[in-house]
Structures are given as C-alpha cells and as structure tokens.
PDB file of N, CA and C in Angstrom:
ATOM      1  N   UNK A   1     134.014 102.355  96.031  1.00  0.00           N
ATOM      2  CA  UNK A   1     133.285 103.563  96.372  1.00  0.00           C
ATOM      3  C   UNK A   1     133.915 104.153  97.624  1.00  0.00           C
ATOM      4  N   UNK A   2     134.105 105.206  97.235  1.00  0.00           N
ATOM      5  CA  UNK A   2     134.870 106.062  98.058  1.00  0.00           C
ATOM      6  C   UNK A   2     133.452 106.402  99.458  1.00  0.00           C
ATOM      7  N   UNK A   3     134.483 106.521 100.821  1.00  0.00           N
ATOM      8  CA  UNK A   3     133.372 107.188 102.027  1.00  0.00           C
ATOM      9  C   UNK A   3     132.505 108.337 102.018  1.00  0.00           C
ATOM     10  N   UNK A   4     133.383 109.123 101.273  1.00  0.00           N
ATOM     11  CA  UNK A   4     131.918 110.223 100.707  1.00  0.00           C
ATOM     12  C   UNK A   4     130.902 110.203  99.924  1.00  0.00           C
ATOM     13  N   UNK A   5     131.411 109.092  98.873  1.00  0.00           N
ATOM     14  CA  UNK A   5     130.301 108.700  97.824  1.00  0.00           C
ATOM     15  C   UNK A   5     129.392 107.867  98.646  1.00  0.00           C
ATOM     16  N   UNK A   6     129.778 107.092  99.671  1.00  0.00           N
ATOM     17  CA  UNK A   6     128.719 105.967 100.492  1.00  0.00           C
ATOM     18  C   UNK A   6     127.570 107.424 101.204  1.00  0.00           C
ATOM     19  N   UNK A   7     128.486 108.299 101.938  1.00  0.00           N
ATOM     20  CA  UNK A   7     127.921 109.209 102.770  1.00  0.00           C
ATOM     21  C   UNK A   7     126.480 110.044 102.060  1.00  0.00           C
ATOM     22  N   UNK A   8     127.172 110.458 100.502  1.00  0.00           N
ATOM     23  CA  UNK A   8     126.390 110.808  99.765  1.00  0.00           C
ATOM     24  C   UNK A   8     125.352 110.351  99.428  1.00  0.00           C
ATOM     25  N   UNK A   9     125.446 108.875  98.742  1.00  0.00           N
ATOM     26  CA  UNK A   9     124.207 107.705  98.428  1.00  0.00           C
ATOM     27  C   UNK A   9     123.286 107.925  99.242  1.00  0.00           C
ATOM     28  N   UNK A  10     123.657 107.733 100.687  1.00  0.00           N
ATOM     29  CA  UNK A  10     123.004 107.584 102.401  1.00  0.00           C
ATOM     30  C   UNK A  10     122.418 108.901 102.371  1.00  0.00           C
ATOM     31  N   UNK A  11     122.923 109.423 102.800  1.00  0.00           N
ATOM     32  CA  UNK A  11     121.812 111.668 102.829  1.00  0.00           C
ATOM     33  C   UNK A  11     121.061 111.475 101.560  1.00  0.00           C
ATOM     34  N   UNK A  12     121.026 111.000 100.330  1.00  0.00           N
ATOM     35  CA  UNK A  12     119.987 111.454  98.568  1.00  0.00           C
ATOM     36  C   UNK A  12     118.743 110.143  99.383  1.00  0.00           C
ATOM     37  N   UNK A  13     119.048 109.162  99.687  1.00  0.00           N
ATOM     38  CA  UNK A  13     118.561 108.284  99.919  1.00  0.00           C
ATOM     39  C   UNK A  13     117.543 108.651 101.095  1.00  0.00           C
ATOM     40  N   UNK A  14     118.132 108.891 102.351  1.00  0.00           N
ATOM     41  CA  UNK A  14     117.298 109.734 103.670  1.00  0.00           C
ATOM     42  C   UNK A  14     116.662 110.833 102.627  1.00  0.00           C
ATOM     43  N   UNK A  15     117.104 111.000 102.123  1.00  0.00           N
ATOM     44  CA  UNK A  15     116.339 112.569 101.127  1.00  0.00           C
ATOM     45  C   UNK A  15     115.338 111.885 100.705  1.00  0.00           C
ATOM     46  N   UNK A  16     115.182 111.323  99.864  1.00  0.00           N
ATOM     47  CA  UNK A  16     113.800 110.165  99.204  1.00  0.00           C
ATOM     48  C   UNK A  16     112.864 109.877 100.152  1.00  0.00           C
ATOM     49  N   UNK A  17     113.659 109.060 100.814  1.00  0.00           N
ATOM     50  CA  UNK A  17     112.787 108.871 102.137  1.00  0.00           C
ATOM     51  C   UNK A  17     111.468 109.613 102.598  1.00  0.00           C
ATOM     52  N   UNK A  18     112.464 110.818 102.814  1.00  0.00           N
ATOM     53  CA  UNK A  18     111.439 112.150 104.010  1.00  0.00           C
ATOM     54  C   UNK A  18     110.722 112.407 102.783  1.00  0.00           C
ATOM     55  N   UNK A  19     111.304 112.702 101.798  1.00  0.00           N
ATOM     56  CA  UNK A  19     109.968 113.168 100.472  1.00  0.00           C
ATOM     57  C   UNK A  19     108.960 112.646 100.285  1.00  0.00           C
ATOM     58  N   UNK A  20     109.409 110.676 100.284  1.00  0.00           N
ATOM     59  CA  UNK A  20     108.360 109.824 100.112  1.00  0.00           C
ATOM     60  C   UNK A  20     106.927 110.416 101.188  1.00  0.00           C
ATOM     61  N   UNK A  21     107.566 110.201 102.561  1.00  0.00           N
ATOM     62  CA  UNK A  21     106.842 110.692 104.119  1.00  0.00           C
ATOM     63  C   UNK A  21     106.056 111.781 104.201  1.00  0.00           C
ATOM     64  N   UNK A  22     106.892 112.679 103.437  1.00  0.00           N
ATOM     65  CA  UNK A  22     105.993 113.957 103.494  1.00  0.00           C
ATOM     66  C   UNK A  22     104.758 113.881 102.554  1.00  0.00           C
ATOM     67  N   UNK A  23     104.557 113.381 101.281  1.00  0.00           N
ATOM     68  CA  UNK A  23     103.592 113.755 100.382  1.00  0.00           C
ATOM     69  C   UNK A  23     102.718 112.376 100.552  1.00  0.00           C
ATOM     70  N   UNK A  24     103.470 111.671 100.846  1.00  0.00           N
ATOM     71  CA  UNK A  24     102.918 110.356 100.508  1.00  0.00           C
ATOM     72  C   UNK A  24     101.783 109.968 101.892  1.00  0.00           C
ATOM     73  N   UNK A  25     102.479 110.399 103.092  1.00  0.00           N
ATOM     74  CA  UNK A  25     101.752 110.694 104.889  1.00  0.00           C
ATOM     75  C   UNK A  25      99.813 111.359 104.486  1.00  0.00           C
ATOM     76  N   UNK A  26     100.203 112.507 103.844  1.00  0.00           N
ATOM     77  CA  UNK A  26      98.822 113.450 103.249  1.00  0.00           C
ATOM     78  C   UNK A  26      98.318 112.649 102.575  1.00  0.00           C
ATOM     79  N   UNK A  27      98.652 112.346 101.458  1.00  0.00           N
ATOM     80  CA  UNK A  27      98.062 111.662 100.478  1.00  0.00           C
ATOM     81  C   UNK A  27      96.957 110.522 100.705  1.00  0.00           C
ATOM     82  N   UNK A  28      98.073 109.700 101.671  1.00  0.00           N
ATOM     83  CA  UNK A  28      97.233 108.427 102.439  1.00  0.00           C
ATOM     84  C   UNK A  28      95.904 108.942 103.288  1.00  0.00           C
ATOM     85  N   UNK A  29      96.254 109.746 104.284  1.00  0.00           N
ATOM     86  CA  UNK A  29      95.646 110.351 105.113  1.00  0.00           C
ATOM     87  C   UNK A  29      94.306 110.447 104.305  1.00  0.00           C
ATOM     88  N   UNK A  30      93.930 111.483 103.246  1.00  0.00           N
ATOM     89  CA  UNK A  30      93.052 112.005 102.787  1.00  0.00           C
ATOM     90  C   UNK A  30      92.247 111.103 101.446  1.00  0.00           C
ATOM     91  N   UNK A  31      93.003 109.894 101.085  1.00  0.00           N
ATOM     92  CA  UNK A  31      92.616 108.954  99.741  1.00  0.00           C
ATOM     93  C   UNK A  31      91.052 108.747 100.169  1.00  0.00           C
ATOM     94  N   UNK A  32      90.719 108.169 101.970  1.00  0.00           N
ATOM     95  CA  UNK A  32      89.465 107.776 101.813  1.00  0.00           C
ATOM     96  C   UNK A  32      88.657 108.883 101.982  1.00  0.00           C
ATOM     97  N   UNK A  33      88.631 110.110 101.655  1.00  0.00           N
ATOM     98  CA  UNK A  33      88.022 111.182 101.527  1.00  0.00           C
ATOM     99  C   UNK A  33      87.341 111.120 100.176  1.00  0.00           C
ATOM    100  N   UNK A  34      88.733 111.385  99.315  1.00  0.00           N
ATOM    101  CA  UNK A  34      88.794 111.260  97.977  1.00  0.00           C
ATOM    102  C   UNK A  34      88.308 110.272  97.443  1.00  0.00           C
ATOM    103  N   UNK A  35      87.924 109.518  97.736  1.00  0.00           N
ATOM    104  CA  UNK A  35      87.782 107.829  97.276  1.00  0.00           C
ATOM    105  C   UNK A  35      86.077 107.433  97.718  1.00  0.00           C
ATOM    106  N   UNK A  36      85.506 108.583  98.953  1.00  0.00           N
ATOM    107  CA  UNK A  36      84.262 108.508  98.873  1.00  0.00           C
ATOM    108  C   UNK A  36      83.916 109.730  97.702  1.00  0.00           C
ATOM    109  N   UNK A  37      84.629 110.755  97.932  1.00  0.00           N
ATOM    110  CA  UNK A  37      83.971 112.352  97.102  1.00  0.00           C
ATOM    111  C   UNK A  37      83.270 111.402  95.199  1.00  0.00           C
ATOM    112  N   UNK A  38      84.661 110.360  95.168  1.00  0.00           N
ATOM    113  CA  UNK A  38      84.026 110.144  93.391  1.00  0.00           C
ATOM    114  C   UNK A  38      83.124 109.235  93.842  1.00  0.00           C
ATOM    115  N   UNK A  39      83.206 108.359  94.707  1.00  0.00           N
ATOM    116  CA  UNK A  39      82.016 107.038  94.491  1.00  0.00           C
ATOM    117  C   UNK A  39      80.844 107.899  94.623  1.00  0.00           C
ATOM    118  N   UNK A  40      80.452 108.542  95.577  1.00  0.00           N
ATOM    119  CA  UNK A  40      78.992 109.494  95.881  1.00  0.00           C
ATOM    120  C   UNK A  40      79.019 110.250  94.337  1.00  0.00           C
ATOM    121  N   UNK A  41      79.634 110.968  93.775  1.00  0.00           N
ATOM    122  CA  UNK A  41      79.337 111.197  92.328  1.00  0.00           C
ATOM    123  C   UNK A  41      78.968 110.534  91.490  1.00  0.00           C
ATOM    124  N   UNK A  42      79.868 109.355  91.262  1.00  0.00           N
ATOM    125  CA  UNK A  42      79.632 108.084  89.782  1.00  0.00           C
ATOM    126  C   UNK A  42      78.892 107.555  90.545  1.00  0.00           C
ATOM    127  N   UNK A  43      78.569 107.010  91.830  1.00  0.00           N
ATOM    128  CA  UNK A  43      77.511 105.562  91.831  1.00  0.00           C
ATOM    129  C   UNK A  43      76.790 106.458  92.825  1.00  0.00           C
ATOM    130  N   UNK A  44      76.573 106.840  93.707  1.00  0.00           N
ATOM    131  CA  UNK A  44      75.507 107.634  94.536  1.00  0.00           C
ATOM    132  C   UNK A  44      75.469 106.472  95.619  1.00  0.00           C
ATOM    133  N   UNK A  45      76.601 106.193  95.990  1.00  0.00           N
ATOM    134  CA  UNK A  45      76.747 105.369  97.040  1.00  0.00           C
ATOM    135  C   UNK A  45      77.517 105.540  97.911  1.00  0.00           C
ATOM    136  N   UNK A  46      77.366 104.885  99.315  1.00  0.00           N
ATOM    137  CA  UNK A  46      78.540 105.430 100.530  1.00  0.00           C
ATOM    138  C   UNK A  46      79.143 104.173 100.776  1.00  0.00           C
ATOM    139  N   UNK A  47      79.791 103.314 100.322  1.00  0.00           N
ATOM    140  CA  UNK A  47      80.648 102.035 100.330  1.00  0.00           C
ATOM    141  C   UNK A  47      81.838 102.718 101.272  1.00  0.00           C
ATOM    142  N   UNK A  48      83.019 103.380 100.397  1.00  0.00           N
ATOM    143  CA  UNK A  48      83.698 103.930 101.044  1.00  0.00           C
ATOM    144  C   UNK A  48      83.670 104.462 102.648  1.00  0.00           C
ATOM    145  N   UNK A  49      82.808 105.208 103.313  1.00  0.00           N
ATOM    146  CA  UNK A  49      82.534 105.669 104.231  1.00  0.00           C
ATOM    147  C   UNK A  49      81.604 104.418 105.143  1.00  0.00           C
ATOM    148  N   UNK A  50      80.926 103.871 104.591  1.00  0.00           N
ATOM    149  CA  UNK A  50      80.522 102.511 105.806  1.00  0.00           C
ATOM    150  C   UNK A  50      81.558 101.585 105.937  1.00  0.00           C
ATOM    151  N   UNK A  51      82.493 101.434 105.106  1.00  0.00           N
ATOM    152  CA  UNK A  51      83.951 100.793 105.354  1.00  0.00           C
ATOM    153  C   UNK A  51      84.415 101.322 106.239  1.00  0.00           C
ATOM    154  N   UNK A  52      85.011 102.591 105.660  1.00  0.00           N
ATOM    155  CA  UNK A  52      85.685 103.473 107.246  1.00  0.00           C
ATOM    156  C   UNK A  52      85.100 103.241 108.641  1.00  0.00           C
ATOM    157  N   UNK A  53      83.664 103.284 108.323  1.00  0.00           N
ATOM    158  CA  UNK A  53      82.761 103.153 109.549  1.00  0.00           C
ATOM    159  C   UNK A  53      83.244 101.938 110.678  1.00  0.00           C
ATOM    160  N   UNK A  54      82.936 100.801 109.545  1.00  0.00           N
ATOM    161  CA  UNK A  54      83.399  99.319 110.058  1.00  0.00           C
ATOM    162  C   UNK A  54      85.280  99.109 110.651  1.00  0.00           C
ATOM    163  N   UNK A  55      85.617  99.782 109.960  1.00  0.00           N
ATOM    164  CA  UNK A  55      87.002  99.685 110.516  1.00  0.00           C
ATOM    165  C   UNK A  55      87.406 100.792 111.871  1.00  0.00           C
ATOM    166  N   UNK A  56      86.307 101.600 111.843  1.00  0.00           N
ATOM    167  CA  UNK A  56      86.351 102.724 113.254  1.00  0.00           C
ATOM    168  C   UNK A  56      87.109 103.844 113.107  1.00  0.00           C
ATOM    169  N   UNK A  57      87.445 103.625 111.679  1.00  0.00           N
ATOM    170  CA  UNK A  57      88.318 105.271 111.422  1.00  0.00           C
ATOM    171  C   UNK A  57      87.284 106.767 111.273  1.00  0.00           C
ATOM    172  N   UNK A  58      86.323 106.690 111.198  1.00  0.00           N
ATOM    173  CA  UNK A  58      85.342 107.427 110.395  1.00  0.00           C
ATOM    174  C   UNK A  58      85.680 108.446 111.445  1.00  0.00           C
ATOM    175  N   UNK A  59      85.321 108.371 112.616  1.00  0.00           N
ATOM    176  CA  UNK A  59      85.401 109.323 113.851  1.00  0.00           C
ATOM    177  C   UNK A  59      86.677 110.383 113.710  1.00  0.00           C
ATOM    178  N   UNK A  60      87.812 109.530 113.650  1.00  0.00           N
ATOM    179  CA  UNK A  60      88.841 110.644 113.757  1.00  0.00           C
ATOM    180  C   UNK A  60      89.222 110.827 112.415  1.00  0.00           C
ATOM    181  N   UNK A  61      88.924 110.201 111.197  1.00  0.00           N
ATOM    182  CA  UNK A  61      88.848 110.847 110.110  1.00  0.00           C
ATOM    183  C   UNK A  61      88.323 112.405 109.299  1.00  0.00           C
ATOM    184  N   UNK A  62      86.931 112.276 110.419  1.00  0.00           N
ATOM    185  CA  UNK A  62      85.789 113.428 110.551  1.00  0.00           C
ATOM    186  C   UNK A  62      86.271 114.714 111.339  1.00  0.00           C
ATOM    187  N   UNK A  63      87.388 114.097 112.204  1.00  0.00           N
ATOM    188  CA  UNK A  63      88.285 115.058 113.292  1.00  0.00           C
ATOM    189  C   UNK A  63      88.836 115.633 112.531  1.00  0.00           C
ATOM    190  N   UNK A  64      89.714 115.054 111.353  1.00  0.00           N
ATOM    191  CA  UNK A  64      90.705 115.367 110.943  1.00  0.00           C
ATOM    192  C   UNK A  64      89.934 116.304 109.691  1.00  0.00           C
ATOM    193  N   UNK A  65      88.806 116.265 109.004  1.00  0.00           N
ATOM    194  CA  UNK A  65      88.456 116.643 107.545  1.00  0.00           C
ATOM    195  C   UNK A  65      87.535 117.869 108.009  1.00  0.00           C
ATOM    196  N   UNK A  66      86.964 117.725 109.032  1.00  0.00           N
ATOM    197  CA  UNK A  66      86.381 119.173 109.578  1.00  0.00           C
ATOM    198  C   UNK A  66      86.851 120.385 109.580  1.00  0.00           C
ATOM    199  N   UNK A  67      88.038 120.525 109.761  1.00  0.00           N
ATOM    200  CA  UNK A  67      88.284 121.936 109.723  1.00  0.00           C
ATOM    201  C   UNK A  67      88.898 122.466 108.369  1.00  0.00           C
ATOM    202  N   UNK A  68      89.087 121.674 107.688  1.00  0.00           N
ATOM    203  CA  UNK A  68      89.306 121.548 106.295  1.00  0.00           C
ATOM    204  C   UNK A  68      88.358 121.771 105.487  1.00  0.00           C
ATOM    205  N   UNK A  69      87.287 121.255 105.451  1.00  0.00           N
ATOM    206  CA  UNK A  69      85.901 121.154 104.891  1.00  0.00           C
ATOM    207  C   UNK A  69      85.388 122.446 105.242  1.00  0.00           C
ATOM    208  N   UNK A  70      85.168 123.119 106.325  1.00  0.00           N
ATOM    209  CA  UNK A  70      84.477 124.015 106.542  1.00  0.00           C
ATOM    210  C   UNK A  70      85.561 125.580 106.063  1.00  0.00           C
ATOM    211  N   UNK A  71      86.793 125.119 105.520  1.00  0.00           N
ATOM    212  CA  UNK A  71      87.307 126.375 104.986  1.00  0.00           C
ATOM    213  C   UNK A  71      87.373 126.244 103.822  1.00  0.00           C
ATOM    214  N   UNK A  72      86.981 124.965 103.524  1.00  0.00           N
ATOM    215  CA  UNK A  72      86.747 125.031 101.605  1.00  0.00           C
ATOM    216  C   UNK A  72      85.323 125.628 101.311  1.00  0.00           C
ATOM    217  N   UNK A  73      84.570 125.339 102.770  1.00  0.00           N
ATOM    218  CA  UNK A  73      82.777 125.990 102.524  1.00  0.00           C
ATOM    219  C   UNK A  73      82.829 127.414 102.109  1.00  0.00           C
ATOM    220  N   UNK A  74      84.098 127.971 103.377  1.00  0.00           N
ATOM    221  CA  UNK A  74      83.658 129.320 102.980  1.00  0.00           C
ATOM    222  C   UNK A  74      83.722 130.155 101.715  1.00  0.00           C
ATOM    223  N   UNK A  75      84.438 129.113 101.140  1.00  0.00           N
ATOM    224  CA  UNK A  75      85.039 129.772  99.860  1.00  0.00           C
ATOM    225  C   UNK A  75      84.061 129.238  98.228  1.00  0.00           C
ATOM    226  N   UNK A  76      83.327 128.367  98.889  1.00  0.00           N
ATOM    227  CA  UNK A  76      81.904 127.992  98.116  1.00  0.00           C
ATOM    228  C   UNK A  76      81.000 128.983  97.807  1.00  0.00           C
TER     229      UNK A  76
END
C-alpha cells in the first residue's frame, strides 16, 4: 500500500469517526428523554427518570431539554 492509499484509509477513517461523534453525541444525549417519552406512554411509569434522578443527571438533563421542549410547545 502505497503512502497515499495509507493517507487516504486515515482521512475516510477520521471521516467515520467525526460522523460517528456527530450523530451518535445527540443521539446519546437525548435516548433518556426518549426512553422516558415511551415508558410514560406504554407503562405510565417514571423508571427512566427516577434512574436519571439516582444517577444525578436529571438536573442538567432538564438544563439541557428545556429550551427544546418549550419550542416544540409552541408549536403544539
């Protein structure tokens, strides 16, 4: 393998990477959102969110979903 083909592999590869980072960063971020929104539907329970609670994320989770939440309201 030629040095450009290594160079190449290396940049598609860093490319994957940042893609993984970018969608995958949100995704994580917002799962225990998502992950309470269905349990409160199918079971009418807050498992999800007294977890968060117990682990101490809930606070800056709530930081983070507030201003989000209240621009999906307006559009309710």
């Amino acid at each position: 393998m030629s040095e450009q083909e290594r160079s190449e592999d290396q940049g598609r590869s860093w490319g994957g990477a940042l893609a993984v980072l970018l969608l995958g960063l949100p995704l994580l971020l917002f799962l225990p959102l998502l992950l309470s929104l269905i349990e409160h539907q199918l079971w009418k329970t807050n498992h999800v969110e007294e977890t968060c609670r117990d682990l101490g994320i809930h606070g800056l989770l709530g930081r983070i979903y507030e201003p989000i939440i209240s621009v999906i309201q307006k559009f309710i």
